[in-house]
PDB file of N, CA and C in Angstrom:
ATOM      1  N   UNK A   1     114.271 -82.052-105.272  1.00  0.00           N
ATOM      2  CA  UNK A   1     115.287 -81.834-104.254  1.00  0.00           C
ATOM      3  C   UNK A   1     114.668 -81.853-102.857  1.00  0.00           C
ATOM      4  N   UNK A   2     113.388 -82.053-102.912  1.00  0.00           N
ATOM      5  CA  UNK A   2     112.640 -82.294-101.468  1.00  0.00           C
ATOM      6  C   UNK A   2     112.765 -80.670-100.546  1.00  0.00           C
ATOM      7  N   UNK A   3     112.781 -79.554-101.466  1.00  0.00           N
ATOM      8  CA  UNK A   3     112.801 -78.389-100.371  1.00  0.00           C
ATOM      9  C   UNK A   3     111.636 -77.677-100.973  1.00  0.00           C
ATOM     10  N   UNK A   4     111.228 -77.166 -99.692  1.00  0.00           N
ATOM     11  CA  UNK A   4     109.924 -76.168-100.070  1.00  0.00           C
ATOM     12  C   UNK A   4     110.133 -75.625-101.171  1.00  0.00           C
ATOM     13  N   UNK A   5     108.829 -75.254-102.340  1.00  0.00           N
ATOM     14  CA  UNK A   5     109.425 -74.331-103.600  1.00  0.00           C
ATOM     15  C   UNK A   5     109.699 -72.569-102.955  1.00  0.00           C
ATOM     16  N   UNK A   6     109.142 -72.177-101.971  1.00  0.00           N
ATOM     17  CA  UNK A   6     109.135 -71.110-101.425  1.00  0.00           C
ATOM     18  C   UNK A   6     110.134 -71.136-100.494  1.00  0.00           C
ATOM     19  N   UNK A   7     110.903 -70.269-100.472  1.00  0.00           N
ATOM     20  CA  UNK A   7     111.265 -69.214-101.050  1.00  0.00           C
ATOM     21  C   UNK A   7     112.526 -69.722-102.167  1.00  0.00           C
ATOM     22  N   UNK A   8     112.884 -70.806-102.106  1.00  0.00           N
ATOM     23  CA  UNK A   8     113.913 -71.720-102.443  1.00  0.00           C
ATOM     24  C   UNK A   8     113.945 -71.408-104.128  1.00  0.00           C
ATOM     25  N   UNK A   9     112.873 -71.791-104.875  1.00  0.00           N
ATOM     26  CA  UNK A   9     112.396 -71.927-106.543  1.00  0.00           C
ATOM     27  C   UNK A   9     112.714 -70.267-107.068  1.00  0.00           C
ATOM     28  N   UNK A  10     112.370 -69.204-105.889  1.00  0.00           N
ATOM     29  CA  UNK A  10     112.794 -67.735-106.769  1.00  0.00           C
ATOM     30  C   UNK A  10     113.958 -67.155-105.761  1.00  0.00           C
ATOM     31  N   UNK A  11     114.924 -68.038-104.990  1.00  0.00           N
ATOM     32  CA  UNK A  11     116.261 -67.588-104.970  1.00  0.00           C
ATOM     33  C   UNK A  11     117.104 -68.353-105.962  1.00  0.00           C
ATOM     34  N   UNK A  12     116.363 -69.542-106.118  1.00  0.00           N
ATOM     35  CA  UNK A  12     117.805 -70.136-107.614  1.00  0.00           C
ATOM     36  C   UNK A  12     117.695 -68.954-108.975  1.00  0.00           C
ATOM     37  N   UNK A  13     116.009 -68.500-109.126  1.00  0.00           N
ATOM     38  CA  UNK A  13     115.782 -67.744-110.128  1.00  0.00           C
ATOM     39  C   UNK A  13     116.745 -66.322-110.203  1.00  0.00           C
ATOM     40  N   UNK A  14     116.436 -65.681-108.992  1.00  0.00           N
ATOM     41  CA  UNK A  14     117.261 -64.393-108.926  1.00  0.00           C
ATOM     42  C   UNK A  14     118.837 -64.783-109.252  1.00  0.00           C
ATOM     43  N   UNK A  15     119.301 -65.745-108.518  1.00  0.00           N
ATOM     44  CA  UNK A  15     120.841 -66.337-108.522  1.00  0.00           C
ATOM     45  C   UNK A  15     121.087 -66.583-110.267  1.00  0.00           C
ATOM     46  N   UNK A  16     119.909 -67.674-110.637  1.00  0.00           N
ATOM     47  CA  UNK A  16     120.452 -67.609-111.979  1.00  0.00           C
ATOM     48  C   UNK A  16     120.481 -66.237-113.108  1.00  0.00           C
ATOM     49  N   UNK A  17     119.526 -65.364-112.428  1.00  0.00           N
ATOM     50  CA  UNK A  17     119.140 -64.323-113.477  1.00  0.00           C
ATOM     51  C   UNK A  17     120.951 -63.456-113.049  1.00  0.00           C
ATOM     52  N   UNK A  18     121.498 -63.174-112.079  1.00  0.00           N
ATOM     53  CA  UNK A  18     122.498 -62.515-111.478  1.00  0.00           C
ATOM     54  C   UNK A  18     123.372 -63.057-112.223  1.00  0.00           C
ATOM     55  N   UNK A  19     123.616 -64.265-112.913  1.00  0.00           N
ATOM     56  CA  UNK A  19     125.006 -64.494-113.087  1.00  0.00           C
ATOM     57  C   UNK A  19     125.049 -64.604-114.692  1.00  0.00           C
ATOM     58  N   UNK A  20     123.624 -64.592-115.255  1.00  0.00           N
ATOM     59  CA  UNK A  20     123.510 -64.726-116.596  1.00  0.00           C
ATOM     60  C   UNK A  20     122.825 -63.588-117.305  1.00  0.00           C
ATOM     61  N   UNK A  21     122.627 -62.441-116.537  1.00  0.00           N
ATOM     62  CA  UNK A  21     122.448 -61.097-116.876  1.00  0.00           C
ATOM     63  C   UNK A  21     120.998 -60.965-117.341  1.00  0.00           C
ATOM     64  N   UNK A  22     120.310 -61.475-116.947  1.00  0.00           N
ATOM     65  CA  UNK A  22     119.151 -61.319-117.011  1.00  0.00           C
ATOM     66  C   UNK A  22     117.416 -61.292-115.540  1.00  0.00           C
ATOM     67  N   UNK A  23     116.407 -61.114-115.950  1.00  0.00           N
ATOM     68  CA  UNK A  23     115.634 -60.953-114.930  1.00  0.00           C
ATOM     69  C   UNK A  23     114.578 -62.193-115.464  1.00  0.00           C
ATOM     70  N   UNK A  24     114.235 -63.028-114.874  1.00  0.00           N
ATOM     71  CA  UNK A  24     113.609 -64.264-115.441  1.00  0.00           C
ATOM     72  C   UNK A  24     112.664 -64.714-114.918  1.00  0.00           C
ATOM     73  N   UNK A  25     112.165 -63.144-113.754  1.00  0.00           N
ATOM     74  CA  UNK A  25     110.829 -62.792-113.358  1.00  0.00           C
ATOM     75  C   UNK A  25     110.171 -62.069-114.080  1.00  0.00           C
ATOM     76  N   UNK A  26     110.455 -61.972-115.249  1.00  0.00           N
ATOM     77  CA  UNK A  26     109.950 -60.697-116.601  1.00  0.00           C
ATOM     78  C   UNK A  26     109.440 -61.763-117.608  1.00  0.00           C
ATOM     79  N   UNK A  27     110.289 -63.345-117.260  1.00  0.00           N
ATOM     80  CA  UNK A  27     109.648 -64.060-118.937  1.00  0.00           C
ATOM     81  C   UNK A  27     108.160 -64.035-118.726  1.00  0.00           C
ATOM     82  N   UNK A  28     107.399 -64.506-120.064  1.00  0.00           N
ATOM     83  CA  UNK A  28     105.855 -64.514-120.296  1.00  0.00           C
ATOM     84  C   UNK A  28     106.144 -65.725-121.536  1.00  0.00           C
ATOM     85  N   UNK A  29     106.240 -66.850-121.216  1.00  0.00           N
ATOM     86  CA  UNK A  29     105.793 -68.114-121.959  1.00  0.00           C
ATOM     87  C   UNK A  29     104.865 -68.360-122.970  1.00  0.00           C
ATOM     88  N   UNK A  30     103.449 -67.237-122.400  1.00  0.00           N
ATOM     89  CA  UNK A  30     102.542 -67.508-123.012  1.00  0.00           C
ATOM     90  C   UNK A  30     102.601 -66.620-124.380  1.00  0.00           C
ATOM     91  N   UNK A  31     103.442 -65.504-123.902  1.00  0.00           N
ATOM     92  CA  UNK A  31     103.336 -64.290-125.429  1.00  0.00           C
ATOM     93  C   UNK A  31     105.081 -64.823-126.205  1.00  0.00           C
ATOM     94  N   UNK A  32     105.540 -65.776-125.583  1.00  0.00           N
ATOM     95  CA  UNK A  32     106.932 -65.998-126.278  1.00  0.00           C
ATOM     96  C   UNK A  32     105.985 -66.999-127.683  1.00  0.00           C
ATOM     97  N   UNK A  33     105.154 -67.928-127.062  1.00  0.00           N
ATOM     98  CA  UNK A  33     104.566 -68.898-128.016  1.00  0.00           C
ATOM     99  C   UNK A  33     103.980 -68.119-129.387  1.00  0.00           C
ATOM    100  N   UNK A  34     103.708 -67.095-129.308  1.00  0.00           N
ATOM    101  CA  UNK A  34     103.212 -66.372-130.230  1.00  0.00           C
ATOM    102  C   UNK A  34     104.295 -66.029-131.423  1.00  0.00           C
ATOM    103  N   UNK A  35     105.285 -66.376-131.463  1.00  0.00           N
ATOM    104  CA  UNK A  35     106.597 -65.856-131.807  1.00  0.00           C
ATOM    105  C   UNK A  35     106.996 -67.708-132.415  1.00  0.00           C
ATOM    106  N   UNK A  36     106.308 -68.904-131.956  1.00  0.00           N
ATOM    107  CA  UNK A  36     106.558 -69.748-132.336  1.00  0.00           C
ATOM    108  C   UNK A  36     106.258 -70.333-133.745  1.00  0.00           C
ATOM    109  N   UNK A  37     106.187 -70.664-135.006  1.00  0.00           N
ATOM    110  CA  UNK A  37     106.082 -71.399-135.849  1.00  0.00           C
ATOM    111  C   UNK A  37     106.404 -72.271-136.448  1.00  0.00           C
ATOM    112  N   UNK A  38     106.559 -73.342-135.938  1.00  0.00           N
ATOM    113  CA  UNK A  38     107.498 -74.576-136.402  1.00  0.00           C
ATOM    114  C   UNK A  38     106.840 -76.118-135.452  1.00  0.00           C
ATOM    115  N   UNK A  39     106.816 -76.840-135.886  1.00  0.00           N
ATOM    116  CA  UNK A  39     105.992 -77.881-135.267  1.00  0.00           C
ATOM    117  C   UNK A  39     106.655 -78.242-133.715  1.00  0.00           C
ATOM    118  N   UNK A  40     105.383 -78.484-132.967  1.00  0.00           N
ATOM    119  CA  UNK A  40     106.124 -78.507-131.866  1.00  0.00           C
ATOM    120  C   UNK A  40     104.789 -79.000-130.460  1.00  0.00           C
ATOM    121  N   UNK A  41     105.915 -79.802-129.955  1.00  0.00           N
ATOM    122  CA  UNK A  41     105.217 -80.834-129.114  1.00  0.00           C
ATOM    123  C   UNK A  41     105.439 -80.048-127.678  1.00  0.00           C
ATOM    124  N   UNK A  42     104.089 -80.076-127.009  1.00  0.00           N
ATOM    125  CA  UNK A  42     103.728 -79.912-125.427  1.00  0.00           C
ATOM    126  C   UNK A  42     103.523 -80.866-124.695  1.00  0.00           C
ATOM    127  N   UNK A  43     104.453 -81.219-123.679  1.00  0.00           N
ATOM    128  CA  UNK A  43     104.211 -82.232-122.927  1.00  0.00           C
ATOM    129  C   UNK A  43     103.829 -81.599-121.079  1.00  0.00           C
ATOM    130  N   UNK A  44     102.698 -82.184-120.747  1.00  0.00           N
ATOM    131  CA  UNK A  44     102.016 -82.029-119.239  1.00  0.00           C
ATOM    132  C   UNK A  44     101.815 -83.170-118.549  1.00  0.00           C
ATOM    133  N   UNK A  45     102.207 -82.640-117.135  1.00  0.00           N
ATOM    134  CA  UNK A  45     101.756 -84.196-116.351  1.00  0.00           C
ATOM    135  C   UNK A  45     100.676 -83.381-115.406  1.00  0.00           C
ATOM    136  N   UNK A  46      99.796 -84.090-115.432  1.00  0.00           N
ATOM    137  CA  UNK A  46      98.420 -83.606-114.960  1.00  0.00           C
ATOM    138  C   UNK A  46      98.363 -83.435-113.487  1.00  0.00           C
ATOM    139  N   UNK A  47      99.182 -83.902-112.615  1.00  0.00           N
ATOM    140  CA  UNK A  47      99.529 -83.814-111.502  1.00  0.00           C
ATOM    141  C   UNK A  47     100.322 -82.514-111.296  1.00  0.00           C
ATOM    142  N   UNK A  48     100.889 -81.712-112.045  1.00  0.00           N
ATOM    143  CA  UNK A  48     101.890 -80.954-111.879  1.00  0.00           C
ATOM    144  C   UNK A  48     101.016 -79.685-110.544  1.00  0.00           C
ATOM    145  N   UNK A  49     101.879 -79.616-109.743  1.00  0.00           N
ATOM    146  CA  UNK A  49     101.286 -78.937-108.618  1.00  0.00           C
ATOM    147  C   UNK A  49     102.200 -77.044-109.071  1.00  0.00           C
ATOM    148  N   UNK A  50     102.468 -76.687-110.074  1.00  0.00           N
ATOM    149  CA  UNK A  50     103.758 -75.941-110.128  1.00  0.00           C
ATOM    150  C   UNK A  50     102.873 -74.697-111.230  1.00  0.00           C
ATOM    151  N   UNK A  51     102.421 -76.040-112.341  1.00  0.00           N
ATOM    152  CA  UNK A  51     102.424 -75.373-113.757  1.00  0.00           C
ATOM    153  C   UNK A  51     101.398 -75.683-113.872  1.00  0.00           C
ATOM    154  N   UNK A  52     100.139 -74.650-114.043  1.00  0.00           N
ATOM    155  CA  UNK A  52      98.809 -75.466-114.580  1.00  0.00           C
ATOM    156  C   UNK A  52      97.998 -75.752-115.813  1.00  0.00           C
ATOM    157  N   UNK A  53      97.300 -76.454-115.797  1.00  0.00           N
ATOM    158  CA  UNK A  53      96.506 -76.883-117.161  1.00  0.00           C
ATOM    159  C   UNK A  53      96.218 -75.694-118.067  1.00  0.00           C
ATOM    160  N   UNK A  54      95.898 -74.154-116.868  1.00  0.00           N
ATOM    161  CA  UNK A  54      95.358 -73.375-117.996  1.00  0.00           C
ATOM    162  C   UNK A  54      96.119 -72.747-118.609  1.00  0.00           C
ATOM    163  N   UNK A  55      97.595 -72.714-117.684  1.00  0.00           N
ATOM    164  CA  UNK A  55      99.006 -72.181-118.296  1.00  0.00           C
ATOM    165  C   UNK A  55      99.235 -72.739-119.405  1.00  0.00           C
ATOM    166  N   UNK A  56      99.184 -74.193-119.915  1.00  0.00           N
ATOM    167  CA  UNK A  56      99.863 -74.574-120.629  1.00  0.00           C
ATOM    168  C   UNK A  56      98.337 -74.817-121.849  1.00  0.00           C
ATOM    169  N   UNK A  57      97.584 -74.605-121.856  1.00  0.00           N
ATOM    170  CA  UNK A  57      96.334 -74.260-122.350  1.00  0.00           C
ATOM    171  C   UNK A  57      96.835 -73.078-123.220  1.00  0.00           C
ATOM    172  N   UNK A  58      96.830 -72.049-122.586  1.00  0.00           N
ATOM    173  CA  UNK A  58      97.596 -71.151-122.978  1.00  0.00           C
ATOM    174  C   UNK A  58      98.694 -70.345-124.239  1.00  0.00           C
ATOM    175  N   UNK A  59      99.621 -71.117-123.421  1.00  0.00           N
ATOM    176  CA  UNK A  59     100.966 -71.288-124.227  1.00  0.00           C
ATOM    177  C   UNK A  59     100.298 -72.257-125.432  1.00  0.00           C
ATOM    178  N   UNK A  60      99.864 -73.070-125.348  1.00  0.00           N
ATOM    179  CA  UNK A  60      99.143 -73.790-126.763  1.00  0.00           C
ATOM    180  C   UNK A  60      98.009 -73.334-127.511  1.00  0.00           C
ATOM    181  N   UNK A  61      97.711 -72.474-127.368  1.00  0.00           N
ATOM    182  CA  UNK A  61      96.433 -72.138-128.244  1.00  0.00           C
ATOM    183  C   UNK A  61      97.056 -70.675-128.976  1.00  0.00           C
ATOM    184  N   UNK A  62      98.619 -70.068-128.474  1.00  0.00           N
ATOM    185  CA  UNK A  62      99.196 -69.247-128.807  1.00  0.00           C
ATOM    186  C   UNK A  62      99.979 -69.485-129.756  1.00  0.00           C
ATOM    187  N   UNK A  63     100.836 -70.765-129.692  1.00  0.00           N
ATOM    188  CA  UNK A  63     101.567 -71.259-130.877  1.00  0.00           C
ATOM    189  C   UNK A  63     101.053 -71.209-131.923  1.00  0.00           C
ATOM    190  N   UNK A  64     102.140 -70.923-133.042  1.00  0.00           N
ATOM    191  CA  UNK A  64     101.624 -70.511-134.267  1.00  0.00           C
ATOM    192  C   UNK A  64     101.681 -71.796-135.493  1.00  0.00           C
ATOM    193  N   UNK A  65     102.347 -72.520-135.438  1.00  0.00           N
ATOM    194  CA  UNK A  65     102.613 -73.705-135.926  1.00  0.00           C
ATOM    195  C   UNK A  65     101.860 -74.667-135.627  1.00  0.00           C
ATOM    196  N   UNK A  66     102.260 -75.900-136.867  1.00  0.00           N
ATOM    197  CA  UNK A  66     101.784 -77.307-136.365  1.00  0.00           C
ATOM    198  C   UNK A  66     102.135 -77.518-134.772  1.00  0.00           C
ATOM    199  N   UNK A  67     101.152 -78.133-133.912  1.00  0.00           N
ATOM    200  CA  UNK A  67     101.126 -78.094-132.493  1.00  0.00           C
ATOM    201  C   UNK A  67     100.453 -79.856-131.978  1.00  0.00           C
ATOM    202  N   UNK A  68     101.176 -80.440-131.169  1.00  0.00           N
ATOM    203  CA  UNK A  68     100.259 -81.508-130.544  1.00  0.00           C
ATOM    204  C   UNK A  68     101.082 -81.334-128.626  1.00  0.00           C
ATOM    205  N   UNK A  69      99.649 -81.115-127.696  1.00  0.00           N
ATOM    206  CA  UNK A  69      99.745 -81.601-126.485  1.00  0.00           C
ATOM    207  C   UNK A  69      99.070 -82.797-125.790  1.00  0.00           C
ATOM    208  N   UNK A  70      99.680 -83.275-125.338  1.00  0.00           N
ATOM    209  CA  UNK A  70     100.387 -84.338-125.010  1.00  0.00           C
ATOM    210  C   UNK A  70     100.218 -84.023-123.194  1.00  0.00           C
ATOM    211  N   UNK A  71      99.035 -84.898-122.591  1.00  0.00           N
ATOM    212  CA  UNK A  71      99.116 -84.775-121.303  1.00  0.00           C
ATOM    213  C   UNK A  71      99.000 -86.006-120.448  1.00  0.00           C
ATOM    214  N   UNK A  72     100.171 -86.536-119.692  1.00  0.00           N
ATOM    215  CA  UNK A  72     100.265 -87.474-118.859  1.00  0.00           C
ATOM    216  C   UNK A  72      99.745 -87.577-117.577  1.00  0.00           C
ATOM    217  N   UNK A  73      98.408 -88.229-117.267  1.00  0.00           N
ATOM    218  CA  UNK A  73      97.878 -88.408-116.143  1.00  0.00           C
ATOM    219  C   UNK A  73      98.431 -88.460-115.048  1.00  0.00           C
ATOM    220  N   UNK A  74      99.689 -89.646-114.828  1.00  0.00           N
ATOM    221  CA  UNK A  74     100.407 -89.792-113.511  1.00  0.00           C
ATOM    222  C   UNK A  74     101.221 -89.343-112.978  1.00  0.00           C
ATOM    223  N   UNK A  75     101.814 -88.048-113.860  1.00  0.00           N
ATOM    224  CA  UNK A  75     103.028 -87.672-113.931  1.00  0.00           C
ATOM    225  C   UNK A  75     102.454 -86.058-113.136  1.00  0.00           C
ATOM    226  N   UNK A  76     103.546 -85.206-112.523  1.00  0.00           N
ATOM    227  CA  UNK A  76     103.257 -83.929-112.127  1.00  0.00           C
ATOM    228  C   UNK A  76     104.941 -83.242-112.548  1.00  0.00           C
ATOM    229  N   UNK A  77     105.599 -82.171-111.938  1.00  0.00           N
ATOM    230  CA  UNK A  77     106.643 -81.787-112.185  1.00  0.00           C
ATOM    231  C   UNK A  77     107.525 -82.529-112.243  1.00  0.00           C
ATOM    232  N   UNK A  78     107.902 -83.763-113.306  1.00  0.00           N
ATOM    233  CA  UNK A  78     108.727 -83.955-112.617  1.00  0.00           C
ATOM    234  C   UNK A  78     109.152 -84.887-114.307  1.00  0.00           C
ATOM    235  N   UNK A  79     109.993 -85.611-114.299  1.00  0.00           N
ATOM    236  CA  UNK A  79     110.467 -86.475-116.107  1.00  0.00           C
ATOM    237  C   UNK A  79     109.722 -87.278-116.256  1.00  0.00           C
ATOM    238  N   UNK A  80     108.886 -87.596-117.243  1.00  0.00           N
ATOM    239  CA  UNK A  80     107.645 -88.357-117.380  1.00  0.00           C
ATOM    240  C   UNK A  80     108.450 -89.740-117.365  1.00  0.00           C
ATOM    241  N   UNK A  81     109.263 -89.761-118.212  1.00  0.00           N
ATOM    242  CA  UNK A  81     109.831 -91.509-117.815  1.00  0.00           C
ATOM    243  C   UNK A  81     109.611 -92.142-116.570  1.00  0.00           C
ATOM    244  N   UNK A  82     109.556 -91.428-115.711  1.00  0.00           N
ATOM    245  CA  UNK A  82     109.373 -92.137-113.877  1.00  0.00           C
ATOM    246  C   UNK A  82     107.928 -93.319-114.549  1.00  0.00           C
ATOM    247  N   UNK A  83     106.848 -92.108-114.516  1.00  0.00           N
ATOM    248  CA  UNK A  83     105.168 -92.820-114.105  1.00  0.00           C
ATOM    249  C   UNK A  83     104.814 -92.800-115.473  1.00  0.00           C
ATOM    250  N   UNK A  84     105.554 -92.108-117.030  1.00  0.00           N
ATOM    251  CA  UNK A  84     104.429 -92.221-117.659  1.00  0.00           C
ATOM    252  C   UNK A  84     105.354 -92.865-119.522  1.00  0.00           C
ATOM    253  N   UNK A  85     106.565 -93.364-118.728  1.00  0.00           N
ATOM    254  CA  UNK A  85     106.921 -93.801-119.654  1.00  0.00           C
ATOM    255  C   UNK A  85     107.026 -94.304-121.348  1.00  0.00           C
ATOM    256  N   UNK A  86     105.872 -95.156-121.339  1.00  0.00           N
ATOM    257  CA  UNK A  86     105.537 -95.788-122.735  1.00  0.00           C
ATOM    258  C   UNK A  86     104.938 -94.982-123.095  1.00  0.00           C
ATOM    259  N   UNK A  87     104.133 -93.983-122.462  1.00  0.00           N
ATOM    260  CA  UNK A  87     102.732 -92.754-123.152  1.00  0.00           C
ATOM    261  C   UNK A  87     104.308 -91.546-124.170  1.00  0.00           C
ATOM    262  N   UNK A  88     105.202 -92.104-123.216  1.00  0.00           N
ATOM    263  CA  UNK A  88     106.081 -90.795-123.306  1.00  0.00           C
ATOM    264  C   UNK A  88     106.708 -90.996-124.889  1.00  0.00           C
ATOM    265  N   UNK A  89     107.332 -92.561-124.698  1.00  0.00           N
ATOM    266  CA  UNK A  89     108.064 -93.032-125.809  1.00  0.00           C
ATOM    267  C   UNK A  89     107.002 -92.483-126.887  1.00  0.00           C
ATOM    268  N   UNK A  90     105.945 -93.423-126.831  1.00  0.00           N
ATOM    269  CA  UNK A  90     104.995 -93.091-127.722  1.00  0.00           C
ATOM    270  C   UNK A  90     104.741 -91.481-128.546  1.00  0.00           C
ATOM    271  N   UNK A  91     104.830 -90.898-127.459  1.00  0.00           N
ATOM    272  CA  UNK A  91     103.952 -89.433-128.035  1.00  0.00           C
ATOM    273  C   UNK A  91     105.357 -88.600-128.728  1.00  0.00           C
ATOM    274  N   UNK A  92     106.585 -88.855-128.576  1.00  0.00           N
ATOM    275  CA  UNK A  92     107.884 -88.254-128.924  1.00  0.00           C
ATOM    276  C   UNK A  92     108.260 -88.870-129.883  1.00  0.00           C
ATOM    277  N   UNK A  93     108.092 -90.355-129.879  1.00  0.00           N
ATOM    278  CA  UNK A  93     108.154 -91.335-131.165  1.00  0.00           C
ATOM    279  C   UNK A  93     107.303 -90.702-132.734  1.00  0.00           C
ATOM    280  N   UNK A  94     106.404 -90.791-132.508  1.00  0.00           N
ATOM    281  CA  UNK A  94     105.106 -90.266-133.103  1.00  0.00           C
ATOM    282  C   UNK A  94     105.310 -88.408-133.595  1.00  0.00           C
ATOM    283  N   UNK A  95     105.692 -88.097-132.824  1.00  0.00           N
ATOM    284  CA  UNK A  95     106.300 -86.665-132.810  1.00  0.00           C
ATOM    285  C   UNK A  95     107.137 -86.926-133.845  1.00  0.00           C
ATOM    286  N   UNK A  96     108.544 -87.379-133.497  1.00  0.00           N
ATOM    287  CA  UNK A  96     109.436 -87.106-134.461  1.00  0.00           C
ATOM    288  C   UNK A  96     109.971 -87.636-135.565  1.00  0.00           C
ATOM    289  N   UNK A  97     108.560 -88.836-135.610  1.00  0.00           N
ATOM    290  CA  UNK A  97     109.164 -89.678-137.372  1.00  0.00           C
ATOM    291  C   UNK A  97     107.440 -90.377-137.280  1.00  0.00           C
ATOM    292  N   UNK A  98     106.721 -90.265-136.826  1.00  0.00           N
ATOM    293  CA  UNK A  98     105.589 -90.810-137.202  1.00  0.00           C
ATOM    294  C   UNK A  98     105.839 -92.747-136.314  1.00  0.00           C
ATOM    295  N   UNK A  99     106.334 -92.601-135.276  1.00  0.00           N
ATOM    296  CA  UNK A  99     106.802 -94.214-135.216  1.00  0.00           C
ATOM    297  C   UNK A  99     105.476 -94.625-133.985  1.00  0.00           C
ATOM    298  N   UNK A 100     104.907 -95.601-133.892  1.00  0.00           N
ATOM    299  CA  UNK A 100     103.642 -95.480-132.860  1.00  0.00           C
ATOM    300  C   UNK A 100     104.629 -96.790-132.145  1.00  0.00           C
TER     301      UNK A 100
END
């Protein structure tokens, strides 16, 4: 949306937490994964200026299940289809029926 993430990214948060009854400055991603068991794909764009490598490091070494991450060089916050397309098809393909 081209606006600073500050202060902008934790007034949509408060706004959304206000209208959906919750506080969504309390989640923890990394201890929800712990709670995960079921196969399940992580996707990163290595550029991401937001979310970092060790976050999502993290959240993956916590999952309890079959696990594959999946990190796109060109890509940062944003839908990998833009910059990282075919890596994308590929790794979701492969994910969800074995298709390369």
């Amino acid at each position: 949306m081209h606006f600073p993430s500050f202060p902008f990214a934790e007034m949509l948060l408060f706004y959304g937490g206000v209208q959906t009854g919750f506080n969504p400055f309390k989640h923890n991603p990394v201890e929800y994964a712990k709670k995960i068991n079921i196969p399940t794909l992580v996707l990163y764009g290595a550029k991401d200026e937001r979310v970092s490598k060790s976050e999502i490091e993290q959240i993956y070494v916590n999952l309890q299940g079959e696990k594959e991450l999946v990190v796109f060089k060109n890509s940062g916050h944003e839908i990998y289809l833009n910059k990282d397309g075919a890596d994308w098809n590929k790794a979701v393909g492969v994910f969800l029926g074995g298709r390369d």
